[in-house]
Protein backbone atom coordinates (compact mmCIF):
# COMPACT_ATOMS: atom_id res chain seq x y z
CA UNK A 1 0.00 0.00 0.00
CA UNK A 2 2.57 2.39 0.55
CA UNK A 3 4.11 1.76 -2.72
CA UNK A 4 0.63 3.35 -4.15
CA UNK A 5 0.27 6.24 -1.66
CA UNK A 6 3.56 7.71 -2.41
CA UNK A 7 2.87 7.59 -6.29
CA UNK A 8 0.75 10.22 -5.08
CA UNK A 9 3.10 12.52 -3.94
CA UNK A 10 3.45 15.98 -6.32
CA UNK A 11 5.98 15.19 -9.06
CA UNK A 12 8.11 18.08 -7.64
CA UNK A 13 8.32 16.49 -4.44
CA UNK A 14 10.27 13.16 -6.22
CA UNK A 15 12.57 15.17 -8.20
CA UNK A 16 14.74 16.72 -5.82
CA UNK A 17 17.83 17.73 -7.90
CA UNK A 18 20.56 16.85 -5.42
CA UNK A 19 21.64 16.15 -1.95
CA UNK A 20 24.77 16.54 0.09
CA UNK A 21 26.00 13.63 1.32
CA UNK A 22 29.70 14.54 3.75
CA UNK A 23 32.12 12.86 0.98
CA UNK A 24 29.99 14.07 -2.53
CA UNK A 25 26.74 15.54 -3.66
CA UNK A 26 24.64 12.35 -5.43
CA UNK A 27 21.98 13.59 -7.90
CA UNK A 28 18.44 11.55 -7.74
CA UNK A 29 15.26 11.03 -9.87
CA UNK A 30 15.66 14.11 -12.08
CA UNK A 31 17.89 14.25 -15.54
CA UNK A 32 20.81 16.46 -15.63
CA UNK A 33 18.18 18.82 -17.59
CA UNK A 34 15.77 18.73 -14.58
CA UNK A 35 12.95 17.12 -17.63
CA UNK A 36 10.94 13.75 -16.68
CA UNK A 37 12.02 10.90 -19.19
CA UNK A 38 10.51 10.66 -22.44
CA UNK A 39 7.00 9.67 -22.46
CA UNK A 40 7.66 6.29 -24.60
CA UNK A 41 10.43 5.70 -22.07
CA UNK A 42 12.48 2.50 -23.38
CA UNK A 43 10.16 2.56 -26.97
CA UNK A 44 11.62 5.59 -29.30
CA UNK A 45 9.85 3.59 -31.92
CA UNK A 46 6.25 4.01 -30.86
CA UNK A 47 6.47 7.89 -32.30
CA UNK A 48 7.70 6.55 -35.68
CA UNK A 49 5.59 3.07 -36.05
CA UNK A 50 4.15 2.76 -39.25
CA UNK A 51 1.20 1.65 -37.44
CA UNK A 52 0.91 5.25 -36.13
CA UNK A 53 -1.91 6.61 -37.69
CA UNK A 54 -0.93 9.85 -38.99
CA UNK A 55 -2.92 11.27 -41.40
CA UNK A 56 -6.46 11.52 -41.83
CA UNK A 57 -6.81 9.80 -44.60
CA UNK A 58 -4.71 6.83 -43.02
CA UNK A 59 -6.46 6.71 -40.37
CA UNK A 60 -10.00 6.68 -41.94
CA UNK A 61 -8.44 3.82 -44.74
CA UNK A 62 -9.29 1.50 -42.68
CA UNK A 63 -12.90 -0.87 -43.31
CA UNK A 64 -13.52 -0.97 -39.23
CA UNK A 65 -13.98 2.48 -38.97
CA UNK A 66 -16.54 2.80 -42.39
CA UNK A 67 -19.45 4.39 -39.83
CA UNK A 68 -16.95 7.76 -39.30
CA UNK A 69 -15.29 7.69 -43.00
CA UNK A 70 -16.79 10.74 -43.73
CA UNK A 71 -15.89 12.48 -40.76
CA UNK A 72 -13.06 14.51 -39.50
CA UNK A 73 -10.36 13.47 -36.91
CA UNK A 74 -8.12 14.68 -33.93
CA UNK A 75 -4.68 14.70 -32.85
CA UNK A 76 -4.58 12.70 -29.61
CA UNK A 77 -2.66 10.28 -27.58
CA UNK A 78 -3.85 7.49 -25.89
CA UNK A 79 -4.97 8.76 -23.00
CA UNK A 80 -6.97 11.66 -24.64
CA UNK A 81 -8.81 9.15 -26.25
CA UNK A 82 -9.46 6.96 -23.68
CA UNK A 83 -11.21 10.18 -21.72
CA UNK A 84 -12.84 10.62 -25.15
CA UNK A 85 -14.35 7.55 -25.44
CA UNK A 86 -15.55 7.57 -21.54
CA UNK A 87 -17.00 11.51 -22.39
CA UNK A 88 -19.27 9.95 -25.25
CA UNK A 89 -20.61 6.96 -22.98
CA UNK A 90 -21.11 9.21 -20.11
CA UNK A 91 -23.08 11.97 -22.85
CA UNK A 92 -24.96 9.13 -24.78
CA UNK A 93 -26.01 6.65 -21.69
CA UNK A 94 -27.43 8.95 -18.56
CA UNK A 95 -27.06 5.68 -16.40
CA UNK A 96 -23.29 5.75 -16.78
CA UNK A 97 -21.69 6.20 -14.53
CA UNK A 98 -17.14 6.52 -14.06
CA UNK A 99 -15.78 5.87 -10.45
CA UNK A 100 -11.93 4.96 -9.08
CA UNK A 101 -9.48 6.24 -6.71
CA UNK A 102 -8.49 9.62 -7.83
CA UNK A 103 -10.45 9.99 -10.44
CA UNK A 104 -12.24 13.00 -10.43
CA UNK A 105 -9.59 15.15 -10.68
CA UNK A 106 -8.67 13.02 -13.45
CA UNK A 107 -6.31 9.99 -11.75
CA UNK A 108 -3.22 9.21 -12.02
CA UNK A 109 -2.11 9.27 -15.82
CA UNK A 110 -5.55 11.99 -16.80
CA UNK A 111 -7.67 9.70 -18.34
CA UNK A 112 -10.84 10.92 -16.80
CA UNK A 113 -9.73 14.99 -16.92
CA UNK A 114 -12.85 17.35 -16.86
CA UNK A 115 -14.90 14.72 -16.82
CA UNK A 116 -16.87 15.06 -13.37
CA UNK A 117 -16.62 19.15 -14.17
CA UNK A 118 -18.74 18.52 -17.38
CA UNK A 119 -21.31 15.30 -15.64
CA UNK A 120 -21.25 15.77 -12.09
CA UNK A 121 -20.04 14.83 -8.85
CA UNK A 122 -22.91 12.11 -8.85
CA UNK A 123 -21.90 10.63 -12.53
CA UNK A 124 -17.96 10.99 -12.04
CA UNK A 125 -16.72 10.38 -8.43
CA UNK A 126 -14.05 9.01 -6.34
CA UNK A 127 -13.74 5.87 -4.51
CA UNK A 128 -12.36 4.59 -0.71
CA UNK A 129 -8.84 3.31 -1.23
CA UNK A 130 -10.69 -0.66 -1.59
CA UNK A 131 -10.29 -2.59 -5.13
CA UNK A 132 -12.61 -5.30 -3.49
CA UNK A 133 -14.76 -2.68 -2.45
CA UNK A 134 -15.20 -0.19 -5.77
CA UNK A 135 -15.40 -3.44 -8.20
CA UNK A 136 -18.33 -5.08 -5.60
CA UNK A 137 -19.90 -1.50 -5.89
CA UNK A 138 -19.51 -1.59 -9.44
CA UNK A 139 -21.42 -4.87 -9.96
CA UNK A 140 -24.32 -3.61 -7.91
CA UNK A 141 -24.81 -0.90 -10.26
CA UNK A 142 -24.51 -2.65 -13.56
CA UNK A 143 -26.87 -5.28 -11.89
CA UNK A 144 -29.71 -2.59 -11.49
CA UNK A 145 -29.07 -1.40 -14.67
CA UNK A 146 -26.75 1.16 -14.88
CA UNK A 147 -23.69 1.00 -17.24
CA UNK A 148 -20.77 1.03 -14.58
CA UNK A 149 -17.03 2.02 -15.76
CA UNK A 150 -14.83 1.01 -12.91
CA UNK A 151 -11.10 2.15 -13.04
CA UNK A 152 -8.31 0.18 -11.22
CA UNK A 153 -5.70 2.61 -10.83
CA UNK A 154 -2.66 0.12 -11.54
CA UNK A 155 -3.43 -3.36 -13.02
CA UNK A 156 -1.22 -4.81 -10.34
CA UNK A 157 -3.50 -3.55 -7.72
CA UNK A 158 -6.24 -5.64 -9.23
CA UNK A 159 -5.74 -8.52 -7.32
CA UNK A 160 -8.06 -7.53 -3.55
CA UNK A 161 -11.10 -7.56 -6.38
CA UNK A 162 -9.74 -10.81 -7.93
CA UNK A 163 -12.63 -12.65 -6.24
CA UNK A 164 -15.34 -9.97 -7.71
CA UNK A 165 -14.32 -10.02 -10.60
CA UNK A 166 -14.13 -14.02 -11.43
CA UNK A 167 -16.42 -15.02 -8.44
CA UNK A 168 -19.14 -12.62 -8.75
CA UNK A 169 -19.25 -10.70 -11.83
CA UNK A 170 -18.11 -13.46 -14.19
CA UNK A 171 -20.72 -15.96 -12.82
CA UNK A 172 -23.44 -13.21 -12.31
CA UNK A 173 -25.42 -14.44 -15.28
CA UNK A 174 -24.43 -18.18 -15.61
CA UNK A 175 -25.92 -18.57 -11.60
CA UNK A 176 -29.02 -16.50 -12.37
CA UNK A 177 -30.38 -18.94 -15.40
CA UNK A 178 -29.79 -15.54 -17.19
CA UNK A 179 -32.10 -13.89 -14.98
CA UNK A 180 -30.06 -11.50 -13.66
CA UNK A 181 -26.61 -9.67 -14.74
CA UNK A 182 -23.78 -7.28 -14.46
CA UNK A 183 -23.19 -6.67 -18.18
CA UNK A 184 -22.83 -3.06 -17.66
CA UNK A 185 -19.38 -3.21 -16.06
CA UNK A 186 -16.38 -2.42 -17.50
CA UNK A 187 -13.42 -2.24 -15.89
CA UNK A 188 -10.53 -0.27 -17.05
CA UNK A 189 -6.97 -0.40 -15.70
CA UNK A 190 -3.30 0.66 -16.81
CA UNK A 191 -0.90 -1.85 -17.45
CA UNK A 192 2.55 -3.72 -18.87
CA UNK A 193 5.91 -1.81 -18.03
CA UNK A 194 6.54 1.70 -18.15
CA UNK A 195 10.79 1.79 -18.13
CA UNK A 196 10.39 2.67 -14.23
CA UNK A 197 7.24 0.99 -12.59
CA UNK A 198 8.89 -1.89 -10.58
CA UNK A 199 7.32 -4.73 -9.67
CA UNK A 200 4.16 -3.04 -8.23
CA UNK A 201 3.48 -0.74 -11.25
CA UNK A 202 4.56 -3.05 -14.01
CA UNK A 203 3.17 -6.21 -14.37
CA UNK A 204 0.82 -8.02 -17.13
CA UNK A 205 -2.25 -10.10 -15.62
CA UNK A 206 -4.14 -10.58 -18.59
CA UNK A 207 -3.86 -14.67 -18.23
CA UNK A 208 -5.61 -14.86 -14.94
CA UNK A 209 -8.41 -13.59 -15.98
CA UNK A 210 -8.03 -15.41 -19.26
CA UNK A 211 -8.95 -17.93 -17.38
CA UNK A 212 -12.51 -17.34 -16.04
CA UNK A 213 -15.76 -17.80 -18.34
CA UNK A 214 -18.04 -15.12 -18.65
CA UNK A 215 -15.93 -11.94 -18.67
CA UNK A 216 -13.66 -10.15 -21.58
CA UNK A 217 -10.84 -9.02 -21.94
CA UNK A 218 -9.54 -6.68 -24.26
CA UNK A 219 -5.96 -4.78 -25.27
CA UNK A 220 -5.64 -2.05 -27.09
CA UNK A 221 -1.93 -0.67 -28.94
CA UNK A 222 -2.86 2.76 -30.00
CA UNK A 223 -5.19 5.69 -29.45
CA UNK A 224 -7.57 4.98 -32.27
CA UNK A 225 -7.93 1.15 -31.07
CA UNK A 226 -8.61 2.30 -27.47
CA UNK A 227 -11.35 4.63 -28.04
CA UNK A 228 -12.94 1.97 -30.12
CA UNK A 229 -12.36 -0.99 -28.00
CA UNK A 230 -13.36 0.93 -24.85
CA UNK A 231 -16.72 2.12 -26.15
CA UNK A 232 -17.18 -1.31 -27.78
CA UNK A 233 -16.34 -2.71 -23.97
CA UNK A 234 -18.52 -0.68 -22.64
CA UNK A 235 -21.32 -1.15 -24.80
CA UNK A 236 -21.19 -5.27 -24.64
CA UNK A 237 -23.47 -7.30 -22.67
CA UNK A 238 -21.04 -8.60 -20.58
CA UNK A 239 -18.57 -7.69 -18.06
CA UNK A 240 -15.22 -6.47 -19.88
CA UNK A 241 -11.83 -5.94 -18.62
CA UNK A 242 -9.61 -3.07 -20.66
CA UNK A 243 -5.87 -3.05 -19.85
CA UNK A 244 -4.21 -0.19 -20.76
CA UNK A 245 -0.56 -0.07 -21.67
CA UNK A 246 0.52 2.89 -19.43
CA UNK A 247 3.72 3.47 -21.36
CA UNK A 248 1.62 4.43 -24.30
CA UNK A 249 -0.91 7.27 -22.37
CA UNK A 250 1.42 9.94 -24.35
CA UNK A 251 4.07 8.24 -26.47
CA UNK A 252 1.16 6.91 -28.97
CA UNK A 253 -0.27 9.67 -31.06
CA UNK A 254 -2.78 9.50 -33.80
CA UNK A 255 -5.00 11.26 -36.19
CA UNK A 256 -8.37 9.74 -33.81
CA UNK A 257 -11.76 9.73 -35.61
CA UNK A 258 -14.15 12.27 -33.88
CA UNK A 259 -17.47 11.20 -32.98
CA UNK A 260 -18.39 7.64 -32.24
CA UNK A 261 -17.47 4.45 -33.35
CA UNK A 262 -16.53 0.77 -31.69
CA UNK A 263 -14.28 -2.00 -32.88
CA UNK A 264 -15.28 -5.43 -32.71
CA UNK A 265 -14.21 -7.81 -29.75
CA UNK A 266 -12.91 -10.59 -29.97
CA UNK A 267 -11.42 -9.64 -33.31
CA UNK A 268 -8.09 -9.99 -34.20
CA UNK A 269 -5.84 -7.45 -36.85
CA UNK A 270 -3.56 -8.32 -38.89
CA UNK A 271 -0.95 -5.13 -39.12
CA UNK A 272 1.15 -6.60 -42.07
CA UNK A 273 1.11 -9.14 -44.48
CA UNK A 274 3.72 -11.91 -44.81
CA UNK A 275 4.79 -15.43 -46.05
CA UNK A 276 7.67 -16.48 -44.19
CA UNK A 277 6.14 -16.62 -40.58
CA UNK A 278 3.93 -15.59 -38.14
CA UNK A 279 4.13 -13.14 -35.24
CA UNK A 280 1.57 -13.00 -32.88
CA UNK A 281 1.48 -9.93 -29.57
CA UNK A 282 -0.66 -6.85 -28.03
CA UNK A 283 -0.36 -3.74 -26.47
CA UNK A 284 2.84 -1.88 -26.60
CA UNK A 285 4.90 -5.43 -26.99
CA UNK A 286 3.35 -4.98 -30.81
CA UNK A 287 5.97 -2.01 -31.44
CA UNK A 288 8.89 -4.35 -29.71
CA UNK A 289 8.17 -6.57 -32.61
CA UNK A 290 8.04 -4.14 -35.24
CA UNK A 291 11.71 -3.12 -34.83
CA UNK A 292 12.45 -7.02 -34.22
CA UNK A 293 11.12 -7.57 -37.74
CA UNK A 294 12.82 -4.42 -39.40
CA UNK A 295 16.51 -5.56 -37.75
CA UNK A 296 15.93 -9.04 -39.06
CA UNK A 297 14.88 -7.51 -42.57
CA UNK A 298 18.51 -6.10 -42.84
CA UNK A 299 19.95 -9.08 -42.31
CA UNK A 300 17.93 -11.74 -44.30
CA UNK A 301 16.64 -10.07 -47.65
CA UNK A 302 13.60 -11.40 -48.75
CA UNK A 303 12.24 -11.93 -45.45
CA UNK A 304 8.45 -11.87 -45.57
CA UNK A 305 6.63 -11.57 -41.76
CA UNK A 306 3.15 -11.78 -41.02
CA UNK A 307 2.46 -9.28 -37.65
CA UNK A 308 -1.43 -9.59 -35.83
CA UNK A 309 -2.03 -7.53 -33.01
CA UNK A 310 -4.50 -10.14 -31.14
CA UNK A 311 -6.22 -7.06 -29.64
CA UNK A 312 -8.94 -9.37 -27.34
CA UNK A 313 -7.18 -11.73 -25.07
CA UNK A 314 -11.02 -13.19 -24.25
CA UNK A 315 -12.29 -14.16 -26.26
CA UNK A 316 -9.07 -14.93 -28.70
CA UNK A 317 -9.23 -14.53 -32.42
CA UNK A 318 -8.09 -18.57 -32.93
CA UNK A 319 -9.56 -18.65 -36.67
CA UNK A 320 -7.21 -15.20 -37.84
CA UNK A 321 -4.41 -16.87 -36.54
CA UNK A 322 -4.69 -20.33 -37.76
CA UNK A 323 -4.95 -19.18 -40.79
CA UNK A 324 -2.05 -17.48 -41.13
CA UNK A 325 0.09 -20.25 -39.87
CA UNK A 326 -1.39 -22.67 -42.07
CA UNK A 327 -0.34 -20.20 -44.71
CA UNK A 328 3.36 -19.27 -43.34
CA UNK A 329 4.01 -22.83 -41.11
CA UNK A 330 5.73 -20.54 -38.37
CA UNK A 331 4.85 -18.73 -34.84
CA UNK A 332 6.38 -16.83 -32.96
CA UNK A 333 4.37 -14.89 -29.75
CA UNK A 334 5.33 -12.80 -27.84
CA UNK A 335 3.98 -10.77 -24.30
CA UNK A 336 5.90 -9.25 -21.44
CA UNK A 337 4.13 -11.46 -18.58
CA UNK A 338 5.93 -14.47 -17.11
CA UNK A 339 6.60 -17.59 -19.59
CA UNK A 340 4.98 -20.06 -17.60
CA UNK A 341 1.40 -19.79 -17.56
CA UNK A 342 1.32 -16.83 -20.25
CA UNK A 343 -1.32 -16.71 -22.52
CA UNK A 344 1.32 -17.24 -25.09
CA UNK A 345 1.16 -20.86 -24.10
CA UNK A 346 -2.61 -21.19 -24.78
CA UNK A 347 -2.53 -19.55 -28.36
CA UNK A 348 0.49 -21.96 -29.00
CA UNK A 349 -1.53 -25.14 -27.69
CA UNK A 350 -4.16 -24.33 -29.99
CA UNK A 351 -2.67 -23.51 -32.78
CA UNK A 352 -0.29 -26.90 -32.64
CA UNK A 353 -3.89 -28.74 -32.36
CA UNK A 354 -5.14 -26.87 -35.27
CA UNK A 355 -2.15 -26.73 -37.78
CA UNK A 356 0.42 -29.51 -36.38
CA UNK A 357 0.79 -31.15 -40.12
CA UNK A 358 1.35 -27.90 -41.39
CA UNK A 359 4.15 -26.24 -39.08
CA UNK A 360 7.76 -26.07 -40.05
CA UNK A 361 9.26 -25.87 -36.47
CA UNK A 362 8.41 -25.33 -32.92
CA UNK A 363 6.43 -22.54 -31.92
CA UNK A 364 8.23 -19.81 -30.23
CA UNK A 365 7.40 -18.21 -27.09
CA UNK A 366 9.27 -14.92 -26.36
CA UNK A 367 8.27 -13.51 -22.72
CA UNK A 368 8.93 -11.94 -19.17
CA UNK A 369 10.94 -13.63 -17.13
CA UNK A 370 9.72 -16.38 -14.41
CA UNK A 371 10.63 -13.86 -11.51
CA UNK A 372 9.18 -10.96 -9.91
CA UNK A 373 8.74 -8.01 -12.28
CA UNK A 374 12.83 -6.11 -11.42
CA UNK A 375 13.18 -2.51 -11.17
CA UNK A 376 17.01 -1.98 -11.98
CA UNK A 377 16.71 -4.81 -14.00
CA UNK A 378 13.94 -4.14 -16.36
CA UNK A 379 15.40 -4.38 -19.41
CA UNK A 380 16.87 -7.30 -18.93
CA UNK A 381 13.06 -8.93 -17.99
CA UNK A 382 10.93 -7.32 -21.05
CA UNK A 383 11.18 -9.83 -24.32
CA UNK A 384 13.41 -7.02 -26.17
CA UNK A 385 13.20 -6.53 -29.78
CA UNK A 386 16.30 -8.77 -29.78
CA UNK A 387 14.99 -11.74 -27.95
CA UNK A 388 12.28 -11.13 -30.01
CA UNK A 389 14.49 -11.17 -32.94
CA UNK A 390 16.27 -14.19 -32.19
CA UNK A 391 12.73 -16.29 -31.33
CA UNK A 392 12.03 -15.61 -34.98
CA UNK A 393 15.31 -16.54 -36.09
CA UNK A 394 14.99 -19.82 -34.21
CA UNK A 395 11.44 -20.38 -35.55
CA UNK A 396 13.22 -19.92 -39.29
CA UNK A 397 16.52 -21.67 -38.67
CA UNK A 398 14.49 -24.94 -37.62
């Protein structure tokens, strides 16, 4: 708990620029500069992805977003459109509702800025420092019908609410004989590594609750994706889970679609076309493959990859996938959560069920270490574009 509470301490107050020690004076958190660290922290190549959309007419190109083709679009990063997103739901549904810790004056990384100004004190609010507590009170209000949009403030704080959220609001339904549900929830937290977060502000769960029945789970890698996906989330039947890569709040920037619009769950994308093999990941690990593929395209000319951004983790996109391995006979997957027990192991156990006659080697896994999430160490635990690289080499070389 205390690791949380003193995130909440002004910036200024953690950037003292020096202190006198009797043999030296040792600088701390700030740069020599005084500046914060870049916003895409240890991925420069977020703000020149060619999956950055742009341009208007880029972004518009493509056949998901045919209801706003006509329209105009915004400059935004991801977490303007995230607040976006929530400002439509809360303008187009009078029963939603947005609640968290911190979040009316707009939480930790801004995502619900201006919001309670513009709705209310009564439609945007702040909750007691309880995950348990705030996702219980969130399934009581989808359950009586309003559309609830819970925010966790760190995925890795998730865990007190574990039990609400796969005891209660996944089975809601199922235990009712569809009497009775919480559809209406949505629950929205921040996660995968920033370049500072530790092990209490950096990790992945998307597996355990890949686990559970009755719940989504969805991942977006860029501001256009997010707004859709969260509207889309918020907007399904069912109780959905949105994880947010935090490192991408400001480094990803796009030409957004105004208005609104959803993307589909459950729906996977492919990013690029290729022949050669197969690369499956989400979030912000989808821009750790991107340079993986462009280094390995300098050394091995010719070299044709396939990249899908799985975007839902629940339900998974199996039939997108197998086809593209039946086509290519490769896969590589990557995601920064632990090996063991990733969901990287589920995609490859179905996939060697569906296309076994057709593979030319092993699948490759590419992932976090089976350790604690390391501060000092952090570069060392993310699958790097070069571990990346090399899984693919290994899936070639077979």
């Amino acid at each position: 708990m205390f690791a949380r509470r003193f995130l909440r301490i002004p910036t200024s107050a953690l950037r003292p620029s020096t202190f006198t020690t009797s043999s030296s004076s040792i600088r701390t958190y700030a740069s020599a500069a005084g500046t914060p660290p870049p916003a895409e922290g240890f991925m420069p190549s977020v703000a020149t992805s060619a999956f950055m959309n742009n341009t208007r007419e880029k972004a518009l190109a493509n056949p998901e977003l045919k209801a706003v083709a006509a329209g105009q679009t915004k400059k935004m990063n991801l977490f303007q459109s995230v607040n976006e997103a929530m400002d439509i739901a809360l303008a187009t549904d009078e029963k939603a509702v947005v609640f968290g810790e911190d979040v009316g004056f707009g939480g930790v990384f801004r995502c619900t800025m201006g919001l309670q100004e513009k709705y209310g004190a009564d439609r945007v609010f702040n909750t007691p420092l309880t995950e348990q507590g705030l996702i219980g009170f969130g399934i009581g209000m989808a359950a009586v019908g309003h559309t609830a949009i819970a925010e966790i403030q760190f995925a890795d704080y998730v865990f007190p609410a574990f039990d609400q959220i796969v005891n209660e609001a996944a089975k809601y339904r199922y235990r009712s004989g569809n009497q009775f549900d919480c559809g209406g929830l949505t629950i929205r937290m921040p996660c995968m590594a920033v370049g500072h977060g530790g092990h209490y502000h950096s990790q992945s769960p998307e597996a355990y609750f890949a686990h559970t029945p009755g719940i989504k789970v969805v991942i977006p890698r860029s501001p256009i994706q997010a707004k859709g996906l969260l509207l889309a989330a918020i907007r399904d039947p069912n109780p959905v889970i949105v994880m947010e890569p935090k490192i991408l709040y400001r480094a990803a920037v796009e030409q957004v679609p105004e208005g609104d619009y959803t993307l589909p769950l459950g729906k996977a994308e492919v990013l690029r076309e290729g022949k050669d093999v197969t690369v499956v990941g989400w979030g912000s690990q989808l821009y750790v493959l991107e340079t993986a593929i462009a280094m390995l395209e300098q050394q091995i000319p010719g070299l044709s990859v396939e990249l899908i951004d799985l975007r839902s983790v629940l339900p998974w996109d199996v039939e997108t996938i197998e086809k593209s391995v039946n086509k290519t006979g490769r896969l590589v997957i990557a995601h920064e959560a632990p090996s063991t027990g990733g969901f990287g192991a589920e995609i490859a156990a179905a996939i060697q069920e569906r296309c076994f006659l057709r593979l030319e080697s092993p699948i490759q896994r590419v992932a976090g270490w089976d350790i604690p999430f390391p501060l000092v160490f952090e570069k060392f635990y993310v699958p790097s574009a070069l571990r990346c690289a090399e899984g693919i080499k290994k899936a070639l070389n077979y």
